[in-house]
Protein backbone atom coordinates (compact mmCIF):
# COMPACT_ATOMS: atom_id res chain seq x y z
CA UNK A 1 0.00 0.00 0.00
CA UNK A 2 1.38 3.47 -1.01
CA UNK A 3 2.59 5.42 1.67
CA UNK A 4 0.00 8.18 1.16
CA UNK A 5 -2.75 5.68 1.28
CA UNK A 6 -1.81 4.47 4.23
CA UNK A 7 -1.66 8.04 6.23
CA UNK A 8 -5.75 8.68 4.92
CA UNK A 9 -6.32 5.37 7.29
CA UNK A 10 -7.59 5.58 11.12
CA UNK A 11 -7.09 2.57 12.95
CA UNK A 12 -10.11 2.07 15.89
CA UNK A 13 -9.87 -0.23 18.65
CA UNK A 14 -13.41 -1.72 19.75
CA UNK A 15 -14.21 -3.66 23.15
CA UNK A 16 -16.25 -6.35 22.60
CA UNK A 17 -17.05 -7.37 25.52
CA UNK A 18 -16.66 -10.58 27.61
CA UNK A 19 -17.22 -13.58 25.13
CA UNK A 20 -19.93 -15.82 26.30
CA UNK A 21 -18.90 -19.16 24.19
CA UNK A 22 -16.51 -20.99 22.38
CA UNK A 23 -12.55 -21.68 23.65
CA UNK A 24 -12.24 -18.08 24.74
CA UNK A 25 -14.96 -17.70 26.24
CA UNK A 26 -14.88 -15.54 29.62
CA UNK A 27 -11.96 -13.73 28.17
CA UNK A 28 -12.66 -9.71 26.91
CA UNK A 29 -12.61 -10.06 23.21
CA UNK A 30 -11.75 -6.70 21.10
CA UNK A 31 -11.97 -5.66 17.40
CA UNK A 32 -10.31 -3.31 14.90
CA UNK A 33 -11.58 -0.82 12.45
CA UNK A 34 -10.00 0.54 9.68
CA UNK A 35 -11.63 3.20 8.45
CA UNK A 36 -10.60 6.01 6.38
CA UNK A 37 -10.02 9.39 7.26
CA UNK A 38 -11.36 12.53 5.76
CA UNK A 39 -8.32 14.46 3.61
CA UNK A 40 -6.85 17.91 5.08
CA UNK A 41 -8.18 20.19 3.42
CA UNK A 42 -6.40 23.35 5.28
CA UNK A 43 -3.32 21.29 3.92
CA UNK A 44 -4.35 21.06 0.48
CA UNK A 45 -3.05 22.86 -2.36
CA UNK A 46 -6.63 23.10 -4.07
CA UNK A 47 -7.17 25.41 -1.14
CA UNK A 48 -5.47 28.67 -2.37
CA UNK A 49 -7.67 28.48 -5.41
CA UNK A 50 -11.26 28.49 -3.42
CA UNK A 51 -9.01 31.33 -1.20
CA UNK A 52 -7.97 33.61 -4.75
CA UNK A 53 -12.17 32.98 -5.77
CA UNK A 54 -13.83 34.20 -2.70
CA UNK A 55 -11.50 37.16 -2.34
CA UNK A 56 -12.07 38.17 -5.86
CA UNK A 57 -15.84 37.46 -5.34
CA UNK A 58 -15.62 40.12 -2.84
CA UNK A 59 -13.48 42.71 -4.37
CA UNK A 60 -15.90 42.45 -6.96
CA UNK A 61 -19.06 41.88 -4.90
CA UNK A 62 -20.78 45.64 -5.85
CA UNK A 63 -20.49 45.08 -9.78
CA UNK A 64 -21.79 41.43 -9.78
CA UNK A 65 -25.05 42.87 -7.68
CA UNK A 66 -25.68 45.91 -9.45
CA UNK A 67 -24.47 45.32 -13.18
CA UNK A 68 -27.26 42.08 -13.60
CA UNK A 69 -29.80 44.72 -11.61
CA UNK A 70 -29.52 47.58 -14.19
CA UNK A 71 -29.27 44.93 -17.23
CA UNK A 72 -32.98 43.29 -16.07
CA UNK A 73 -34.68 46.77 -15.56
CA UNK A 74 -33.30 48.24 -18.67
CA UNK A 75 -34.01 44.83 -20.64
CA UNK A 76 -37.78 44.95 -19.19
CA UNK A 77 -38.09 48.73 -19.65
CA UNK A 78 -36.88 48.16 -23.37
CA UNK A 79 -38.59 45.23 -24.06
CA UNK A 80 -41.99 46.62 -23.35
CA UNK A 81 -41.91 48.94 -26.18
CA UNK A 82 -42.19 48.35 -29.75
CA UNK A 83 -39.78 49.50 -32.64
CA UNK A 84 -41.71 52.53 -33.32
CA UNK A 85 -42.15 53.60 -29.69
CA UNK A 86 -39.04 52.86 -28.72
CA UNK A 87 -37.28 55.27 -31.23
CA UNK A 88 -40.01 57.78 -30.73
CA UNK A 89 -38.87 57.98 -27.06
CA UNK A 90 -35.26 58.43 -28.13
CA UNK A 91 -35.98 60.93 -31.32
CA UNK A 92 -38.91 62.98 -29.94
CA UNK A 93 -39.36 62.96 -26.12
CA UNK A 94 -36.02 62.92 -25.38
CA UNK A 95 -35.45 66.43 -24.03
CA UNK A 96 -32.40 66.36 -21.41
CA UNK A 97 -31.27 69.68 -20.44
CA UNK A 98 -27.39 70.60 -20.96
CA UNK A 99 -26.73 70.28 -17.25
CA UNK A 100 -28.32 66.62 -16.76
CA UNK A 101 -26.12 65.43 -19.76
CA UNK A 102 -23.14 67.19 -17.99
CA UNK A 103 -23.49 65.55 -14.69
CA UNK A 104 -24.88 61.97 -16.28
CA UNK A 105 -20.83 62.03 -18.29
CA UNK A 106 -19.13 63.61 -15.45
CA UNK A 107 -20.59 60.53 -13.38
CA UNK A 108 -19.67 58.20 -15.91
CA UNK A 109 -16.35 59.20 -16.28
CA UNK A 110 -15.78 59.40 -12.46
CA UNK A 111 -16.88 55.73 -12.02
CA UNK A 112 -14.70 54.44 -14.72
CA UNK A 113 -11.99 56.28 -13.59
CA UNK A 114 -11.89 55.01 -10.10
CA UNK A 115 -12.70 51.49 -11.57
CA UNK A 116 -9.02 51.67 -13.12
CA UNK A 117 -7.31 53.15 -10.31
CA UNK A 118 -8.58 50.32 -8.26
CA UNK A 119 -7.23 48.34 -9.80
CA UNK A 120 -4.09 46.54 -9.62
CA UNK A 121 -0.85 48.28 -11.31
CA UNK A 122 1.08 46.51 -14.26
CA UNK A 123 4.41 44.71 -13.75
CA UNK A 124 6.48 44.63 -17.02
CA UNK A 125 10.22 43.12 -16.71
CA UNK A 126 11.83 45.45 -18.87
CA UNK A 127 15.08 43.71 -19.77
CA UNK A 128 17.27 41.07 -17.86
CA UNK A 129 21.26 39.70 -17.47
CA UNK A 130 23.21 37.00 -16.71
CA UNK A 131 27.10 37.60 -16.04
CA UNK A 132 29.31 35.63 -17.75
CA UNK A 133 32.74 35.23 -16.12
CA UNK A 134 35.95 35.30 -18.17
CA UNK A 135 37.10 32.56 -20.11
CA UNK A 136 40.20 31.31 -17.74
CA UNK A 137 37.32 30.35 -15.20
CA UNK A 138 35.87 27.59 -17.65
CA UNK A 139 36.25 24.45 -16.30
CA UNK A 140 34.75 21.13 -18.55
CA UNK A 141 33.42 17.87 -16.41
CA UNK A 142 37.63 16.46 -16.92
CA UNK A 143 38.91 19.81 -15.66
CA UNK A 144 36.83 19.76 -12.92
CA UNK A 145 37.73 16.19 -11.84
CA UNK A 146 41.43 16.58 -12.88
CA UNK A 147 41.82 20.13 -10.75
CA UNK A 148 39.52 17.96 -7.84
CA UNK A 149 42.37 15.06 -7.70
CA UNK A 150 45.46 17.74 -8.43
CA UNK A 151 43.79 19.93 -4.91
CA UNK A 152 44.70 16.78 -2.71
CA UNK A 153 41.45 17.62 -1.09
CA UNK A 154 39.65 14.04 -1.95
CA UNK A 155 40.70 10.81 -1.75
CA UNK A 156 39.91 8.17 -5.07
CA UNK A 157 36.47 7.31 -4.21
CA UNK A 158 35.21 10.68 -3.61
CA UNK A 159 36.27 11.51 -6.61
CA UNK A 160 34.91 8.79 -8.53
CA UNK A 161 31.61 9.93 -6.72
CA UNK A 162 31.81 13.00 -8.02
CA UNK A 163 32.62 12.02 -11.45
CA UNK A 164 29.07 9.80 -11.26
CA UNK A 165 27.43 12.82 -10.27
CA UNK A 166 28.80 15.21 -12.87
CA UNK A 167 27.92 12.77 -15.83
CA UNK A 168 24.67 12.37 -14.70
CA UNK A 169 23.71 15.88 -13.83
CA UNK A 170 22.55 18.93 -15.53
CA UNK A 171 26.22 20.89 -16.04
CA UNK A 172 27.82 20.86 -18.88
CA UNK A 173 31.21 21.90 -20.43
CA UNK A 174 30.51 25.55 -20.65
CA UNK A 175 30.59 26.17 -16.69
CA UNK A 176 32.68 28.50 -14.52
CA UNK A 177 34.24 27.62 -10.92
CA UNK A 178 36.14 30.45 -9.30
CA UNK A 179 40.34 29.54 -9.15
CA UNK A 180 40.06 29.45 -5.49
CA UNK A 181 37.75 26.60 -4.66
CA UNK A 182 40.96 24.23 -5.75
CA UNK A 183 43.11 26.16 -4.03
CA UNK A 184 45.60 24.95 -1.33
CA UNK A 185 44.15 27.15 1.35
CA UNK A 186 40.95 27.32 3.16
CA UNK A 187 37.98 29.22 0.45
CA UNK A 188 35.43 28.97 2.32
CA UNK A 189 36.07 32.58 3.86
CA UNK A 190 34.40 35.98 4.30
CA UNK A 191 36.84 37.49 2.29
CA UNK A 192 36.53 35.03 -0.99
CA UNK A 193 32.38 35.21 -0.62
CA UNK A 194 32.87 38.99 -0.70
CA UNK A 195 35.84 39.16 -3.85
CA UNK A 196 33.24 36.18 -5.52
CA UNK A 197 29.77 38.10 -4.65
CA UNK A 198 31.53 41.47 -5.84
CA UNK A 199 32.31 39.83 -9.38
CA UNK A 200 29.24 38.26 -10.22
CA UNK A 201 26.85 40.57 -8.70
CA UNK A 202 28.43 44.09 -10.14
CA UNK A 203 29.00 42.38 -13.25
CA UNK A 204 25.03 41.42 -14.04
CA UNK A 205 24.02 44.59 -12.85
CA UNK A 206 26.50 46.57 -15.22
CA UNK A 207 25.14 44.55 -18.25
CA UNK A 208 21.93 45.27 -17.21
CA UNK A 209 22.06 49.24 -16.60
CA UNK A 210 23.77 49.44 -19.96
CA UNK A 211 21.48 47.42 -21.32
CA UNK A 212 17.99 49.43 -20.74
CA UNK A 213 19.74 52.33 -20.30
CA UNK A 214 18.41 53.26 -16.83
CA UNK A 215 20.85 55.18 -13.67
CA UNK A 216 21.39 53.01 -10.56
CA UNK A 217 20.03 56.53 -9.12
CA UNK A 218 16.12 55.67 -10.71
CA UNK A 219 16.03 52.38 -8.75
CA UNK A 220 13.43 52.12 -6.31
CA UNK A 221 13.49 48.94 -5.27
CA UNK A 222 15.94 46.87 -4.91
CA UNK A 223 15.85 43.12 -3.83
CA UNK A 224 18.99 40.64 -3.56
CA UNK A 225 18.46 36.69 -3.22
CA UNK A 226 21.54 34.76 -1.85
CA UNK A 227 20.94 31.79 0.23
CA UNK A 228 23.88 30.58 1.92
CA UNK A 229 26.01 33.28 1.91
CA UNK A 230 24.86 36.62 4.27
CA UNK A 231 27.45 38.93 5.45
CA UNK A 232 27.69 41.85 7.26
CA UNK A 233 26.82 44.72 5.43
CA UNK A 234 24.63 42.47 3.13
CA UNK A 235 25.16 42.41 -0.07
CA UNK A 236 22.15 44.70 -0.79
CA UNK A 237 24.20 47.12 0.82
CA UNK A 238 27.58 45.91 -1.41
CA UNK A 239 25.53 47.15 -4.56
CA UNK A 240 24.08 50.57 -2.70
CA UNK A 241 27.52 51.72 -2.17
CA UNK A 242 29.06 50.65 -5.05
CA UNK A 243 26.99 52.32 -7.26
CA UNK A 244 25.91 55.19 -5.25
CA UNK A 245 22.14 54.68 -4.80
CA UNK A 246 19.96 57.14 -3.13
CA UNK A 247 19.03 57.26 -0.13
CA UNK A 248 15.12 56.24 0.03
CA UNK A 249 15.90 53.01 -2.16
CA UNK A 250 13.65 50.22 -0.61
CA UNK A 251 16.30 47.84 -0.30
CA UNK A 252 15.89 44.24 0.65
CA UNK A 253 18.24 41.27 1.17
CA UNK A 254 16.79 37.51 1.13
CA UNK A 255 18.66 34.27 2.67
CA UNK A 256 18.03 31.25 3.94
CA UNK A 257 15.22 30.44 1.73
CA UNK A 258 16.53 28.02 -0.43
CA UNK A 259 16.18 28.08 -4.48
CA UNK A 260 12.13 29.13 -3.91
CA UNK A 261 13.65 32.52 -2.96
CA UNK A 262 13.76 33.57 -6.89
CA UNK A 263 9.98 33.10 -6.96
CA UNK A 264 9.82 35.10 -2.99
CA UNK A 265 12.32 37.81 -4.50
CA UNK A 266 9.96 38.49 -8.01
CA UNK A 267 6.85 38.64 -5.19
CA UNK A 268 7.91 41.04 -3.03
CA UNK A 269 9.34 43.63 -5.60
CA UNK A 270 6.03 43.39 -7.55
CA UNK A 271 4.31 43.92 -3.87
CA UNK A 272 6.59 46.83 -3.92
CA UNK A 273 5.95 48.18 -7.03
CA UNK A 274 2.02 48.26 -6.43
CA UNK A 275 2.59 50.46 -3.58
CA UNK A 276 4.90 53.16 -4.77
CA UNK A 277 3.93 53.83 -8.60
CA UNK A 278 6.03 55.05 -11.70
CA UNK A 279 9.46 53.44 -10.09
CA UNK A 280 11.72 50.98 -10.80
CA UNK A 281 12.89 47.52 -9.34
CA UNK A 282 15.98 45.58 -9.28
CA UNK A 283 15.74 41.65 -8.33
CA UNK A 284 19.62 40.09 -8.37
CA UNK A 285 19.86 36.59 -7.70
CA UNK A 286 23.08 34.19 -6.97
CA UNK A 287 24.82 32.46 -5.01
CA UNK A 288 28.57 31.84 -3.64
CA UNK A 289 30.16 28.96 -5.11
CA UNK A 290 33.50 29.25 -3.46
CA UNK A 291 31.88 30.12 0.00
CA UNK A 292 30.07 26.71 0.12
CA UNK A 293 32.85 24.47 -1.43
CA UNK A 294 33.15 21.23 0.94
CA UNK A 295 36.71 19.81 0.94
CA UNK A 296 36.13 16.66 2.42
CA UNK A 297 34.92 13.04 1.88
CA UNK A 298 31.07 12.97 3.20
CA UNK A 299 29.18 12.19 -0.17
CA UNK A 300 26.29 13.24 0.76
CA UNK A 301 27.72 17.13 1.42
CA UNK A 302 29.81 16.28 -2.09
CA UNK A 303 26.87 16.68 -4.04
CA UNK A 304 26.37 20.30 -3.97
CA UNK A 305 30.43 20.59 -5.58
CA UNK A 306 28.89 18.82 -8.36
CA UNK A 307 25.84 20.88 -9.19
CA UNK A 308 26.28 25.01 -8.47
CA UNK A 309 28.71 26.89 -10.33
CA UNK A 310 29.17 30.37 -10.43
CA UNK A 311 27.45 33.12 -12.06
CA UNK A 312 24.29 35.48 -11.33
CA UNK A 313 21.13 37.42 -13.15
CA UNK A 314 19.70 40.85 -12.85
CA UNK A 315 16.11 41.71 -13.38
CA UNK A 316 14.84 45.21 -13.73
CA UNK A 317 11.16 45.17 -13.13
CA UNK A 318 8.56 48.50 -13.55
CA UNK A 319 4.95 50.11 -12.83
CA UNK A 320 5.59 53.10 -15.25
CA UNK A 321 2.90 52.70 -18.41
CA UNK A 322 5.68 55.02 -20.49
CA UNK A 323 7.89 51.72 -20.24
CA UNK A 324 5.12 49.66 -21.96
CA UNK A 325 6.40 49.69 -26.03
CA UNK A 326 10.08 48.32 -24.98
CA UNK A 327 9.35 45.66 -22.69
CA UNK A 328 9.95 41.95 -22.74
CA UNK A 329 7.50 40.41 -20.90
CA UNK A 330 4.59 41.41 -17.90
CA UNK A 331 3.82 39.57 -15.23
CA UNK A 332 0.61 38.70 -15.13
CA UNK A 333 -0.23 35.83 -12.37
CA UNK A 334 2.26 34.57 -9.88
CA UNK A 335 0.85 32.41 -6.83
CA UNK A 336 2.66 31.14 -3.87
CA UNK A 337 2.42 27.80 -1.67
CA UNK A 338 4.13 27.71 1.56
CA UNK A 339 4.56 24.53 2.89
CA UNK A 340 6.74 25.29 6.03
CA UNK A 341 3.45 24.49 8.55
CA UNK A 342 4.07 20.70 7.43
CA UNK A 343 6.60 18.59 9.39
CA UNK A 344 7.55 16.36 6.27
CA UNK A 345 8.43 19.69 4.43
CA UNK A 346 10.13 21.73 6.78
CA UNK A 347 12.40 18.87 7.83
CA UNK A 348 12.94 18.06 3.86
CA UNK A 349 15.77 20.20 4.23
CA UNK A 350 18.98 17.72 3.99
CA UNK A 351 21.28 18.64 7.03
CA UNK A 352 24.56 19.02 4.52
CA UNK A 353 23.81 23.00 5.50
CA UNK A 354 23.85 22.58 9.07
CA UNK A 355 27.07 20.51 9.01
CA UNK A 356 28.53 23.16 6.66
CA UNK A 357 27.66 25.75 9.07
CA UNK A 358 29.40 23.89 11.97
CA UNK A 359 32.66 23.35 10.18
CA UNK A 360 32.55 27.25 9.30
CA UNK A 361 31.93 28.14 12.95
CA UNK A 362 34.79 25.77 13.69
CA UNK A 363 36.89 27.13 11.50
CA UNK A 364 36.23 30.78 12.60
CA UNK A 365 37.10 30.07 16.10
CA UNK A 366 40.19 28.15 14.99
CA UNK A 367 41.42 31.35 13.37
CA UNK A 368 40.06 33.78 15.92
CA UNK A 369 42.08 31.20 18.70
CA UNK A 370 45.06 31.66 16.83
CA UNK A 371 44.93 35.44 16.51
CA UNK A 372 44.45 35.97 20.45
């Protein structure tokens, strides 16, 4: 039996009482019932759709009532009335003064207006980039093995592993790894997630700005993704001071979240961009290779060596209607599903990041030992 099948099943325990005959009798006798549970609902994905119905049954509660009301009295009104009568009424008795006609458009105009406004604001994604690192920090799926073995870091069967992995996965022979992941030294530091974040970040963003031709001054909003890797400043601030934002840029840095926090980062810059209008948004996302290299021989905290590699994209998102002939795409529906109230979800996470973290903190107060 699958193992979702078996979770919709409630075992019930039922006392039968003291049997009266046979070889057991005078013994208390019970029974079991299977019976099968209703689903739950609160946990069901189906959910968010009834949710996304009834709120938009209520935003738009006033025109379903009043838009069928007018349509039946006009229809009986009209319907009443022959040809002939009915254009009589319209060519002949029609006599509306210039000040009823005045406020009948003035009302019209105010109600579609504020129908508009109402409204939610459009999200176009003007242009986008991806940085591409130089050509020295290509490395094929031989390079990669051949640099693992030449580090010293791994010993033959971890680097078999890894050679099973890389064949089988996604990457390819046009991928980048930064020089100092094979390094002799320690790269999982501050200072190489700063020099690595640094590259790849400024280097999307300068693609981008040249690209759509907008100042790092018109940005509005600005939202970085990184999941791993969060210093202190954040890297939100990196790109503020490096290229000289001003000062009442909404400015938000994301970690911790996992690969969902590309969907989270689009969300809440288009939140942002319905509540301050004609602006601009910025949505960066990456993520530190060299930071979260593992030099060791666990396999299961090998396989993130063989699947991220370094790089990073820029989006520049806007609410301004001027920006509507020269963009890409607009974002019209985006719905999100948190699972994190469900046990089996929120302890999905494997618990390669927690041992990463450890060895880091070890390694910090190593080097913090040795400077005292």
């Amino acid at each position: 039996m699958a193992r979702n099948e078996q979770d919709l099943l409630s075992p019930e325990i039922v006392n039968c009482g003291i049997k009266s005959s046979g070889p057991n009798s005078g013994s208390l006798t019970f029974s079991v019932r299977v019976q099968r549970r209703i689903p739950d609902f609160l946990q069901s994905v189906s959910l968010k759709y009834v949710k996304l119905g009834y709120h938009y049954l209520i935003n738009r509660g006033i025109y379903l009532a009043t838009i069928p009301v007018l349509v039946l009295v006009f229809s009986a009104e009209v319907g009443s009335l022959s040809r002939e009568e009915l254009w009589k009424k319209l060519s002949e008795d029609a006599c509306y003064d210039l000040a009823t006609v005045l406020s009948f458009f003035t009302v019209f105009v105010f109600t579609i207006s504020v129908y508009f406004m109402s409204g939610p604001r459009s999200i176009y994604l003007i242009d986008f980039a991806c940085f591409r690192p130089h050509d020295d920090l290509k490395e094929t799926k031989e390079q990669f093995i051949e640099m693992a073995r030449a580090s010293g870091k791994f010993d033959e069967a971890s680097l078999q592993f890894q050679k099973r992995i890389v064949k089988s996965s996604g990457v390819g022979d046009e991928t980048y790894l930064p020089k100092a992941v094979m390094s002799d030294e320690n790269s999982a530091t501050m200072k190489e997630g700063r020099l690595e974040a640094s590259t790849v970040m400024f280097g999307a963003l300068d693609e981008l700005f040249e690209k759509t031709r907008i100042r790092p001054k018109d940005v509005g909003v600005l939202v970085v993704n990184c999941s791993i890797f969060n210093p202190t400043p954040s890297l939100s601030a990196m790109i503020i001071n490096h290229y000289k934002m001003r000062g009442n840029v909404l400015s938000y840095n994301l970690g911790g979240m996992g690969c969902s926090t590309r969907l989270i980062a689009v969300d809440l810059a288009r939140d942002m961009l319905q509540a301050n209008p004609n602006n601009y948004a910025v949505v960066v996302n990456t993520e530190m290779v060299g930071y979260n290299w593992y030099p060791g021989w666990d396999r299961s905290m090998l396989v993130p060596n063989c699947f991220f590699r370094m790089g990073s994209s820029a989006v520049l998102l806007s609410n301004c209607r001027r920006d509507y002939r020269r963009v890409k795409y607009s974002l019209e529906h985006l719905v999100r599903t948190h699972k994190g109230a469900d046990d089996r979800s929120f302890r999905f996470v494997p618990s390669v990041f927690f041992h990463h973290s450890c060895l880091d903190c070890l390694t910090f107060c190593d080097q913090f030992n040795a400077t005292l």
